[in-house]
N, C-alpha and C. Protein backbone atom coordinates (compact mmCIF):
# COMPACT_ATOMS: atom_id res chain seq x y z
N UNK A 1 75.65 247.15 57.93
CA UNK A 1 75.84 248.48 57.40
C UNK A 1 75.34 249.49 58.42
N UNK A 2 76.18 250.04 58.91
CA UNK A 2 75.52 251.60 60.05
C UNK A 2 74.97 251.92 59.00
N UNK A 3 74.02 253.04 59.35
CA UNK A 3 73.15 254.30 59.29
C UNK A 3 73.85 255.47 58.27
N UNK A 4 74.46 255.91 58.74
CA UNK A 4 75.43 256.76 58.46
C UNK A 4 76.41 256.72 57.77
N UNK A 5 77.26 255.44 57.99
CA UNK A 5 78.41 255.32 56.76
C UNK A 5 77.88 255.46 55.30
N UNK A 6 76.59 255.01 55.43
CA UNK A 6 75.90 254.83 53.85
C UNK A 6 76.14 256.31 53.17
N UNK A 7 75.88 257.48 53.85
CA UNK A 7 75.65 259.22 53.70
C UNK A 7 77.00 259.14 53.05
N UNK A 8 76.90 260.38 52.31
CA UNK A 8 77.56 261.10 51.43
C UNK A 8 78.60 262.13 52.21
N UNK A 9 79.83 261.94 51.94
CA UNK A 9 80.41 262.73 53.45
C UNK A 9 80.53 264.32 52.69
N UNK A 10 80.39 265.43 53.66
CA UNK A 10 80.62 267.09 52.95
C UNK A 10 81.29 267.51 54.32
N UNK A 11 81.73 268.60 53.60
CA UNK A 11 82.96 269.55 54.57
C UNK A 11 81.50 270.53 55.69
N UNK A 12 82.02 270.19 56.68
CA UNK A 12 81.22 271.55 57.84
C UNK A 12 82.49 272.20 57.96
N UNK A 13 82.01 273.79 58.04
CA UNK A 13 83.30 274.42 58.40
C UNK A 13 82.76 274.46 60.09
N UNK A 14 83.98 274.50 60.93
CA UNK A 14 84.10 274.50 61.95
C UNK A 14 85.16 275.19 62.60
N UNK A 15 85.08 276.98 62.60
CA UNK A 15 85.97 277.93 62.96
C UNK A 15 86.90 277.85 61.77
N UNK A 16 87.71 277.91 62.15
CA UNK A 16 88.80 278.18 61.05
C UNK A 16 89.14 276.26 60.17
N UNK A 17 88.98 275.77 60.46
CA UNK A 17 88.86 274.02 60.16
C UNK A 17 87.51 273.78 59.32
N UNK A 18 87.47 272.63 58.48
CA UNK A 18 86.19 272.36 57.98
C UNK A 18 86.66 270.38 58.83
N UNK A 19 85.31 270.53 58.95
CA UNK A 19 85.42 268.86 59.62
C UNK A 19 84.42 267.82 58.50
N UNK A 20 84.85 266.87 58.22
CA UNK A 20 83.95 265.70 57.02
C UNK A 20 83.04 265.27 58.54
N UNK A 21 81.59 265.37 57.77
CA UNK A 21 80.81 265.15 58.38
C UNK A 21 79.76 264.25 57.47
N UNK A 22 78.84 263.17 57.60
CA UNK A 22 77.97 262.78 56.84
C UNK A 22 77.10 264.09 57.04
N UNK A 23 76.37 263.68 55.53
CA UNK A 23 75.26 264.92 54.60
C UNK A 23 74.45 264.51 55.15
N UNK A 24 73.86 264.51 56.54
CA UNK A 24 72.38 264.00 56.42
C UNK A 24 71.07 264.48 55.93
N UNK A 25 71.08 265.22 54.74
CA UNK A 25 70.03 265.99 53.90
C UNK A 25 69.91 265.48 53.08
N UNK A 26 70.54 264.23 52.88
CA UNK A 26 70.08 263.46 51.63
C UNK A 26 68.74 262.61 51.90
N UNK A 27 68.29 262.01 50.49
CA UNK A 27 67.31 261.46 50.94
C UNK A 27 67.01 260.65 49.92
N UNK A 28 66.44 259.27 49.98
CA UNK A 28 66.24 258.21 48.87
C UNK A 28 65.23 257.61 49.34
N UNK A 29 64.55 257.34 48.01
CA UNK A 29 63.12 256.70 48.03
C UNK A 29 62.89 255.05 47.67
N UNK A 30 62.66 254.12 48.56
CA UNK A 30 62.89 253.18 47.95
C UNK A 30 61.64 252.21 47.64
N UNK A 31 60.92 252.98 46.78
CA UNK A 31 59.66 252.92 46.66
C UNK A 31 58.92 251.31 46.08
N UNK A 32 60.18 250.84 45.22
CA UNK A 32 59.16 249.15 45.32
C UNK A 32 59.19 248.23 46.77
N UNK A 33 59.69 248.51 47.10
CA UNK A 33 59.52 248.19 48.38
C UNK A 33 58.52 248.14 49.46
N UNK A 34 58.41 249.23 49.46
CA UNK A 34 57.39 250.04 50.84
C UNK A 34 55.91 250.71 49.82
N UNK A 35 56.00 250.63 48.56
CA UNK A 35 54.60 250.93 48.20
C UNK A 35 53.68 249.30 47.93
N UNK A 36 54.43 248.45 48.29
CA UNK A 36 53.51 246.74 47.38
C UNK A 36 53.64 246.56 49.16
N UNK A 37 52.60 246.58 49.54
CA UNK A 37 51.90 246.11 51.13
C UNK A 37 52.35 244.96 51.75
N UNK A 38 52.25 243.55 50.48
CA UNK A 38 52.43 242.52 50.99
C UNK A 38 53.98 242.61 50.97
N UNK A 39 54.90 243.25 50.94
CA UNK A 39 56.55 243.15 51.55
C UNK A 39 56.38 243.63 52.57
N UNK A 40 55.26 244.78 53.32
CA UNK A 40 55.32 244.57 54.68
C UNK A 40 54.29 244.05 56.06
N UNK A 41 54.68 243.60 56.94
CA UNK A 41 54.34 242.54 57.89
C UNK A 41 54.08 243.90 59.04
N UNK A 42 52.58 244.03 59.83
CA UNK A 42 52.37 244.48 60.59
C UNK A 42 52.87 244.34 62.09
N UNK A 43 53.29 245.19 63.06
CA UNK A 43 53.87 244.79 64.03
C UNK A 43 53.56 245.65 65.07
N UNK A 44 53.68 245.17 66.02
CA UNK A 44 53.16 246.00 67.42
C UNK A 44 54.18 246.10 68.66
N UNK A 45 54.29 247.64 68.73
CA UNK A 45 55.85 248.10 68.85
C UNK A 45 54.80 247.92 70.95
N UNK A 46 55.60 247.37 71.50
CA UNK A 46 55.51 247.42 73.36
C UNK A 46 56.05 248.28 73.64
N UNK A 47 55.59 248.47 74.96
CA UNK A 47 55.49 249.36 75.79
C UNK A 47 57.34 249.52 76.37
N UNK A 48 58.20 250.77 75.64
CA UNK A 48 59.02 250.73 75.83
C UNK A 48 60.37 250.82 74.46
N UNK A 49 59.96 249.43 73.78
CA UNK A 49 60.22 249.15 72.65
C UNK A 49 61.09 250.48 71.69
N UNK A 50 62.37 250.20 71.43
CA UNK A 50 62.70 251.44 70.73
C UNK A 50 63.08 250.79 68.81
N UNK A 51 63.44 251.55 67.76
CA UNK A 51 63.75 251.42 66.82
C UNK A 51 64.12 250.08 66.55
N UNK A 52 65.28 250.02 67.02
CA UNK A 52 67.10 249.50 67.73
C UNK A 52 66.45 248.04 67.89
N UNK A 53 65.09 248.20 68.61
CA UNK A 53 64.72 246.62 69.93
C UNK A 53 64.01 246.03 68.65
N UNK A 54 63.02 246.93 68.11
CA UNK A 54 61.98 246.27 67.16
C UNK A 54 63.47 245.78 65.64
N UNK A 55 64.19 246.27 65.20
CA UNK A 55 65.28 245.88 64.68
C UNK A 55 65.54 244.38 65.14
N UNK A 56 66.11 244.51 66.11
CA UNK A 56 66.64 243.38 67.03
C UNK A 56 65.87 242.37 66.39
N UNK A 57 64.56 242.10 66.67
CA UNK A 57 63.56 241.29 67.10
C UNK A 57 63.36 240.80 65.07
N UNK A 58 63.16 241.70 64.41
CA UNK A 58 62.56 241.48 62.77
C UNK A 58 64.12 241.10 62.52
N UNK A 59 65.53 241.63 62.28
CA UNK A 59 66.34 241.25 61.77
C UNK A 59 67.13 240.81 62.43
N UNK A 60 67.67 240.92 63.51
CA UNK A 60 67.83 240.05 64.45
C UNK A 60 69.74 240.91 64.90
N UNK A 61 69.55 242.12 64.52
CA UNK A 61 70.41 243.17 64.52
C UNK A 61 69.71 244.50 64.83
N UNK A 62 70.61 245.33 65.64
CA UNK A 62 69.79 246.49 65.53
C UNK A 62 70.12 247.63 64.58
N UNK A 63 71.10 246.80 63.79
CA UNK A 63 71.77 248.69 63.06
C UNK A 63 71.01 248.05 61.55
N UNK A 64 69.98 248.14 61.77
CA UNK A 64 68.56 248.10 60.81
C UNK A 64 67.41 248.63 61.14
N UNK A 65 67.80 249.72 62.47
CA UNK A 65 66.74 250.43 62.99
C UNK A 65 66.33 251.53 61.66
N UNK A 66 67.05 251.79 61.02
CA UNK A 66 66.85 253.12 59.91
C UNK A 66 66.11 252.48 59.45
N UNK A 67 65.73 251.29 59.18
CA UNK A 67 64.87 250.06 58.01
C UNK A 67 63.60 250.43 58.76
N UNK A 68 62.99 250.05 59.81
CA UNK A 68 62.17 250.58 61.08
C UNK A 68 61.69 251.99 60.56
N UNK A 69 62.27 252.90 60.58
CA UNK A 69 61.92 254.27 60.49
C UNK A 69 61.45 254.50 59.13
N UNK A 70 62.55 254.29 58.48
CA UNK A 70 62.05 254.24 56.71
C UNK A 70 60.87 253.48 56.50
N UNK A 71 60.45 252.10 56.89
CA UNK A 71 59.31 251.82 56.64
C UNK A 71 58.16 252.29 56.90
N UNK A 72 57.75 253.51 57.98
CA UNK A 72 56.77 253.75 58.59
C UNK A 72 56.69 255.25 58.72
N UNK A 73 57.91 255.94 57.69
CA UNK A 73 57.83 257.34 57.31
C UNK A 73 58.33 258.30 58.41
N UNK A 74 58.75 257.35 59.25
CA UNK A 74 59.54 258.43 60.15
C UNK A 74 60.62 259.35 60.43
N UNK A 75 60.35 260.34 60.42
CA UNK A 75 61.38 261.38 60.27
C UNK A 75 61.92 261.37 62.11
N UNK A 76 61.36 262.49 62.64
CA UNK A 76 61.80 262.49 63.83
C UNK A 76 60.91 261.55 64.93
N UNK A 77 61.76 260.89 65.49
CA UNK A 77 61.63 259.71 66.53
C UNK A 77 60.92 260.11 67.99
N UNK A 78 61.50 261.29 68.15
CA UNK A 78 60.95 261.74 69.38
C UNK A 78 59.28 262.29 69.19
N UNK A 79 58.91 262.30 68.81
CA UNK A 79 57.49 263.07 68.17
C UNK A 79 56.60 261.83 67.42
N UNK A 80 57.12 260.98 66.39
CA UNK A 80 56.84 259.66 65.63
C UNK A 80 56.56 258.49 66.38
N UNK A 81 57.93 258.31 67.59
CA UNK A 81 57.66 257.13 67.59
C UNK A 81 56.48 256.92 68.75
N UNK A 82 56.29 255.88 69.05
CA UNK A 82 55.01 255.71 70.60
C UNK A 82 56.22 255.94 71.81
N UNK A 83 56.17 256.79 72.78
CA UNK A 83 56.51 256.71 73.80
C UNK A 83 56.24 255.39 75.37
N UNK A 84 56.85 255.22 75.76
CA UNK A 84 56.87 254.31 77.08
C UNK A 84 55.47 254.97 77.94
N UNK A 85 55.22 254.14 78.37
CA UNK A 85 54.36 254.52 79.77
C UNK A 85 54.73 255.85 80.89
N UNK A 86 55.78 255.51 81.38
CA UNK A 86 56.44 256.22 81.96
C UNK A 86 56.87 258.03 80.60
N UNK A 87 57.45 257.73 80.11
CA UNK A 87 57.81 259.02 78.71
C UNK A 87 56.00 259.66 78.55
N UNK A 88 55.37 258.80 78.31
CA UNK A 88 54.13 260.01 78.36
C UNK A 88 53.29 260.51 79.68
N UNK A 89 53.60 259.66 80.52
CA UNK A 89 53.01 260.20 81.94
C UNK A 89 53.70 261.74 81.82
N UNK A 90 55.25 261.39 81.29
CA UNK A 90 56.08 262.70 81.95
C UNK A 90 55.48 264.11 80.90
N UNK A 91 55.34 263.45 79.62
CA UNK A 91 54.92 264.37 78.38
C UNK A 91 53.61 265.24 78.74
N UNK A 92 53.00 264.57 78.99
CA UNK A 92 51.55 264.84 79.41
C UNK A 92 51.76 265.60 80.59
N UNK A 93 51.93 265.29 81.27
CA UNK A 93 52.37 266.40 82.87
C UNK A 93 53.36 267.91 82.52
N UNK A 94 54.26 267.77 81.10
CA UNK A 94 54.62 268.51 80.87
C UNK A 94 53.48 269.54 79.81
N UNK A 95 52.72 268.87 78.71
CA UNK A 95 52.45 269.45 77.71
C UNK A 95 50.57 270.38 78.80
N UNK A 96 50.30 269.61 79.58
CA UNK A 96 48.92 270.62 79.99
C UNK A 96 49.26 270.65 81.51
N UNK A 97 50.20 270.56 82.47
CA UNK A 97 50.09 271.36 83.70
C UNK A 97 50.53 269.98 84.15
N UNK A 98 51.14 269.85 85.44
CA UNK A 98 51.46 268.90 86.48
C UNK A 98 50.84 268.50 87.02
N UNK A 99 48.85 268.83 87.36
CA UNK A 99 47.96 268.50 87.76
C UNK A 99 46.63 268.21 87.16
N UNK A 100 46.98 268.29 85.78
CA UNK A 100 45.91 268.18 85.07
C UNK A 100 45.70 266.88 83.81
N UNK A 101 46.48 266.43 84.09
CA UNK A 101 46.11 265.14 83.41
C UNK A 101 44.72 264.74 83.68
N UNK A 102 44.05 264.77 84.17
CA UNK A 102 42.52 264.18 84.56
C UNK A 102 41.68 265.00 83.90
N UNK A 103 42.10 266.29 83.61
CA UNK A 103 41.24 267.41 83.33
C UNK A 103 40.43 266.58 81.76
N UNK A 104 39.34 267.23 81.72
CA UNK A 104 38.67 266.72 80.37
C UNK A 104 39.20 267.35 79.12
N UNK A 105 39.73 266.49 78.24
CA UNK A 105 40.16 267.29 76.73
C UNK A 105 39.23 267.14 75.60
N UNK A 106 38.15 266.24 75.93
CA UNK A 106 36.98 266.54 75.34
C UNK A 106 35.76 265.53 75.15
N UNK A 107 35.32 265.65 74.47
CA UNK A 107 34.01 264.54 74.57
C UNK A 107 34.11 263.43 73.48
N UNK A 108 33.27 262.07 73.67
CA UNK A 108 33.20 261.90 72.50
C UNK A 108 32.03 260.41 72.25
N UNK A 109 31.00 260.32 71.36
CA UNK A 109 30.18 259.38 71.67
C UNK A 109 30.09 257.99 72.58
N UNK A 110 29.72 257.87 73.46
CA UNK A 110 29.70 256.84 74.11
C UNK A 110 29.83 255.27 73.21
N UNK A 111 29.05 255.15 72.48
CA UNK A 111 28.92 254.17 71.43
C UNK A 111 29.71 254.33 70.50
N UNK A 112 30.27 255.39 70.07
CA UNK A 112 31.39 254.72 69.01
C UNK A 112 32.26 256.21 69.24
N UNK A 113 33.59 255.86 70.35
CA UNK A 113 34.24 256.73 70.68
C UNK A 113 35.45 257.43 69.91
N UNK A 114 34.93 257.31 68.46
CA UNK A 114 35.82 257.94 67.53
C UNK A 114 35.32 258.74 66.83
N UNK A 115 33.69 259.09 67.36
CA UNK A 115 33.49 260.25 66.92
C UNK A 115 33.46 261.33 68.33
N UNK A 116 33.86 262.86 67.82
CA UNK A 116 33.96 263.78 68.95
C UNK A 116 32.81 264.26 68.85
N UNK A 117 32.27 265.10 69.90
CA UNK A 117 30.82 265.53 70.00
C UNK A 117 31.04 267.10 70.76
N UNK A 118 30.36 267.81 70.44
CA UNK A 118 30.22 269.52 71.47
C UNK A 118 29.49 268.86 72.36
N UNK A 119 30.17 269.88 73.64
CA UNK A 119 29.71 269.77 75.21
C UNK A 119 27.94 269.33 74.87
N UNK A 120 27.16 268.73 75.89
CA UNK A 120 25.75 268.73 75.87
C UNK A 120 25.65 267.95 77.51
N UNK A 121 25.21 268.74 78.25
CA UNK A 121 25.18 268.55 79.30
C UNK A 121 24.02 267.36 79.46
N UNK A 122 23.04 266.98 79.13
CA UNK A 122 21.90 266.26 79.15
C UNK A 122 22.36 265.06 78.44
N UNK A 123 23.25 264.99 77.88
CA UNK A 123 23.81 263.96 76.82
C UNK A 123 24.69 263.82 77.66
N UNK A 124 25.73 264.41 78.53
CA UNK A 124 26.55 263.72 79.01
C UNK A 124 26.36 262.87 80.64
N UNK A 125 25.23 263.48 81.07
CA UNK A 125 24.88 262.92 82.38
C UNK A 125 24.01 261.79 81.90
N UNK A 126 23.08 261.71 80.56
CA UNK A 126 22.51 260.17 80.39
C UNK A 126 23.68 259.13 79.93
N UNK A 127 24.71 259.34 79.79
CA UNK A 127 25.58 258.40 79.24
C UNK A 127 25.87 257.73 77.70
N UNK A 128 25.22 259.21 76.79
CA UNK A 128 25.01 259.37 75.05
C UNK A 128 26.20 259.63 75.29
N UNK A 129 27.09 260.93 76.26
CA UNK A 129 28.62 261.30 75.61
C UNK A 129 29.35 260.97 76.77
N UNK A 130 30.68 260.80 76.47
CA UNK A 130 31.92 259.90 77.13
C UNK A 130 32.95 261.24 77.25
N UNK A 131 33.39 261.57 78.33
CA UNK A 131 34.45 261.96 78.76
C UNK A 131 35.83 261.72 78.79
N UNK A 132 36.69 262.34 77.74
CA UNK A 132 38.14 261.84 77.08
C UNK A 132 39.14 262.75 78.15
N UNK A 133 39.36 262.20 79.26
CA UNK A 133 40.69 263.31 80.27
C UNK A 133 42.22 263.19 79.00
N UNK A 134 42.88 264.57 79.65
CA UNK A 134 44.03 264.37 78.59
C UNK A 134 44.83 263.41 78.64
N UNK A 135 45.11 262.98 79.91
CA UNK A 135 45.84 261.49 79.56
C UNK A 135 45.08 260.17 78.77
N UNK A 136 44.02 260.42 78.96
CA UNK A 136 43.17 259.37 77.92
C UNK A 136 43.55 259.69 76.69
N UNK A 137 43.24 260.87 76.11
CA UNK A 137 43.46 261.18 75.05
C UNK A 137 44.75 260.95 74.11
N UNK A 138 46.09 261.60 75.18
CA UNK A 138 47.16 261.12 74.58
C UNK A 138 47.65 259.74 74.73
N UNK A 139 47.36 258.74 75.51
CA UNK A 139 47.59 257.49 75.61
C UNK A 139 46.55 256.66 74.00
N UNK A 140 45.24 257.37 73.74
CA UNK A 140 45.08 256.49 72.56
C UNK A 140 45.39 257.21 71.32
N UNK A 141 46.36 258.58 71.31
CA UNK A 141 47.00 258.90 69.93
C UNK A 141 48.81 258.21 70.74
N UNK A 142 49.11 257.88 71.51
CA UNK A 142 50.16 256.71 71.63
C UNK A 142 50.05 255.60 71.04
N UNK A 143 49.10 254.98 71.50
CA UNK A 143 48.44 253.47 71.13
C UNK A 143 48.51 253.35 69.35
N UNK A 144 48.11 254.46 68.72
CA UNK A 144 47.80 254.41 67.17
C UNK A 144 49.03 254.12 66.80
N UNK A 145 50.55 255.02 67.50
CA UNK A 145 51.72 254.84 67.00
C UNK A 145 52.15 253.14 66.94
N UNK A 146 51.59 252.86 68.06
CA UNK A 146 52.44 251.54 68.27
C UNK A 146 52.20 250.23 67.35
N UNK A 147 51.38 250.31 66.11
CA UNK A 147 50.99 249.59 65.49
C UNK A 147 51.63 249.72 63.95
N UNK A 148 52.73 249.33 63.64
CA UNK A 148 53.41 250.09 62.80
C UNK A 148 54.22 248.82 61.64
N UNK A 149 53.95 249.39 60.63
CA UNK A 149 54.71 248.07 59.41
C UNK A 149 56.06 247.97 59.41
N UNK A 150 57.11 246.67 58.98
CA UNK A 150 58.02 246.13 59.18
C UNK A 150 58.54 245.69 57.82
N UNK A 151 59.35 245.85 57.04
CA UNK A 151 59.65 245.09 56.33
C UNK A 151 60.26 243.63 56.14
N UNK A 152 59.76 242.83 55.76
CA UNK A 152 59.72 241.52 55.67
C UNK A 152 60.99 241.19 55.40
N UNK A 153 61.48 240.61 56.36
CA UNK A 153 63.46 239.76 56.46
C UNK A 153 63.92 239.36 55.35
N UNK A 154 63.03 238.67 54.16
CA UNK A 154 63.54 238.21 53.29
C UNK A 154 64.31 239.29 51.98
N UNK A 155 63.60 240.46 51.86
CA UNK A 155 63.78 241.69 51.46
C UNK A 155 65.12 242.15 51.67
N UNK A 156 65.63 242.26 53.08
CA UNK A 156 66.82 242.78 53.56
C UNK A 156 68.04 242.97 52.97
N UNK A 157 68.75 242.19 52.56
CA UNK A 157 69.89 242.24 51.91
C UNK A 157 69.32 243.11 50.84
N UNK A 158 68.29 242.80 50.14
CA UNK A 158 68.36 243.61 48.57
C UNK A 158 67.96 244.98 49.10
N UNK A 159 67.39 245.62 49.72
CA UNK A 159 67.27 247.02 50.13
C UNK A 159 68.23 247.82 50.82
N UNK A 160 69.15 247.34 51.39
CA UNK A 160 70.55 246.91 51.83
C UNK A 160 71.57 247.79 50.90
N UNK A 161 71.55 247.03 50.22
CA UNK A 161 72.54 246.92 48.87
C UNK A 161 71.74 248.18 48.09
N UNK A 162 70.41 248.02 47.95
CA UNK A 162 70.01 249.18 46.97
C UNK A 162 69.90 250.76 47.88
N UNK A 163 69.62 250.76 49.04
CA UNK A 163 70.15 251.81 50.04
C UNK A 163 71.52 252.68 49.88
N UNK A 164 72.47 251.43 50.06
CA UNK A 164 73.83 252.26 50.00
C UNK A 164 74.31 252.59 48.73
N UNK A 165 73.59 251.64 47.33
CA UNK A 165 73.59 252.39 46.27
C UNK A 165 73.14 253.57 45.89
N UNK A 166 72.12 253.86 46.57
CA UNK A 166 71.64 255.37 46.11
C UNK A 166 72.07 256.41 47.02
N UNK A 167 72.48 256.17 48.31
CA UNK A 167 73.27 257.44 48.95
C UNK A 167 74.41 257.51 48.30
N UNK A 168 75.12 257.08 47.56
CA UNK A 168 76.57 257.15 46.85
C UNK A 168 76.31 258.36 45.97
């Protein structure tokens, strides 16, 4: 089943023409599913890895990437999903300057680096606070993405079937 055939088709006008286009403003919840935990199987998306690949790999198809997204609440992909190595070098060089990736984006306990801390100069030269550069930073809010739930193969067909029932 594509993505899309499932949608509800509506008229776009287009100049003097209206063109059938899928509705993609619809939206369905397929909540026994994705709220009972044990239907989904944790997975760890690599370096690179798109929708389509992690598809591939759980169903062994990729036009079950929407299954991928839907499980893990993703709306937009570009922003949601974990970027490549290469995609955030470039992000990062884009989002704080072409030379500043190294620059410090902030501090944060040496011993348990998930808490953040205000500057303290005496704390940071004894080695109490840890120095987070922005590529550090955005590489471990990358890392968080890449750890992301799957719905379990056996499921498939029936979410499938109950999918294209409710876009109708």
């Amino acid at each position: 089943m594509a993505f899309f055939k499932a949608f509800p088709k509506m008229y776009y006008p287009t100049g003097k023409t209206k063109t059938v286009v899928p509705d993609i403003f619809r939206r369905v919840h397929l909540d026994e599913y994705f709220q009972n935990r044990t239907n989904l199987t944790g997975y760890y998306v690599s370096d690179g890895q798109t929708p389509e690949l992690v598809s591939a790999d759980i169903y062994g198809s990729t036009q079950y990437h929407w299954l991928v997204l839907l499980s893990n609440d993703i709306i937009d992909v570009q922003r949601e999903w974990p970027k490549s190595q290469e995609e955030l070098t470039l992000y990062v060089k884009d989002k704080y300057g072409a030379n500043n990736s190294s620059d410090i984006h902030h501090y944060v306990l040496t011993a348990d680096k998930t808490i953040v801390v205000d500057w303290d100069a005496a704390k940071a030269s004894d080695g109490t606070y840890t120095a987070l550069t922005n590529l550090q930073y955005e590489e471990e809010v990358n890392d968080k993405k890449r750890q992301i739930r799957v719905l379990n193969p056996i499921y498939l067909s029936s979410v499938a079937k109950q999918y294209k029932k409710l876009m109708k």
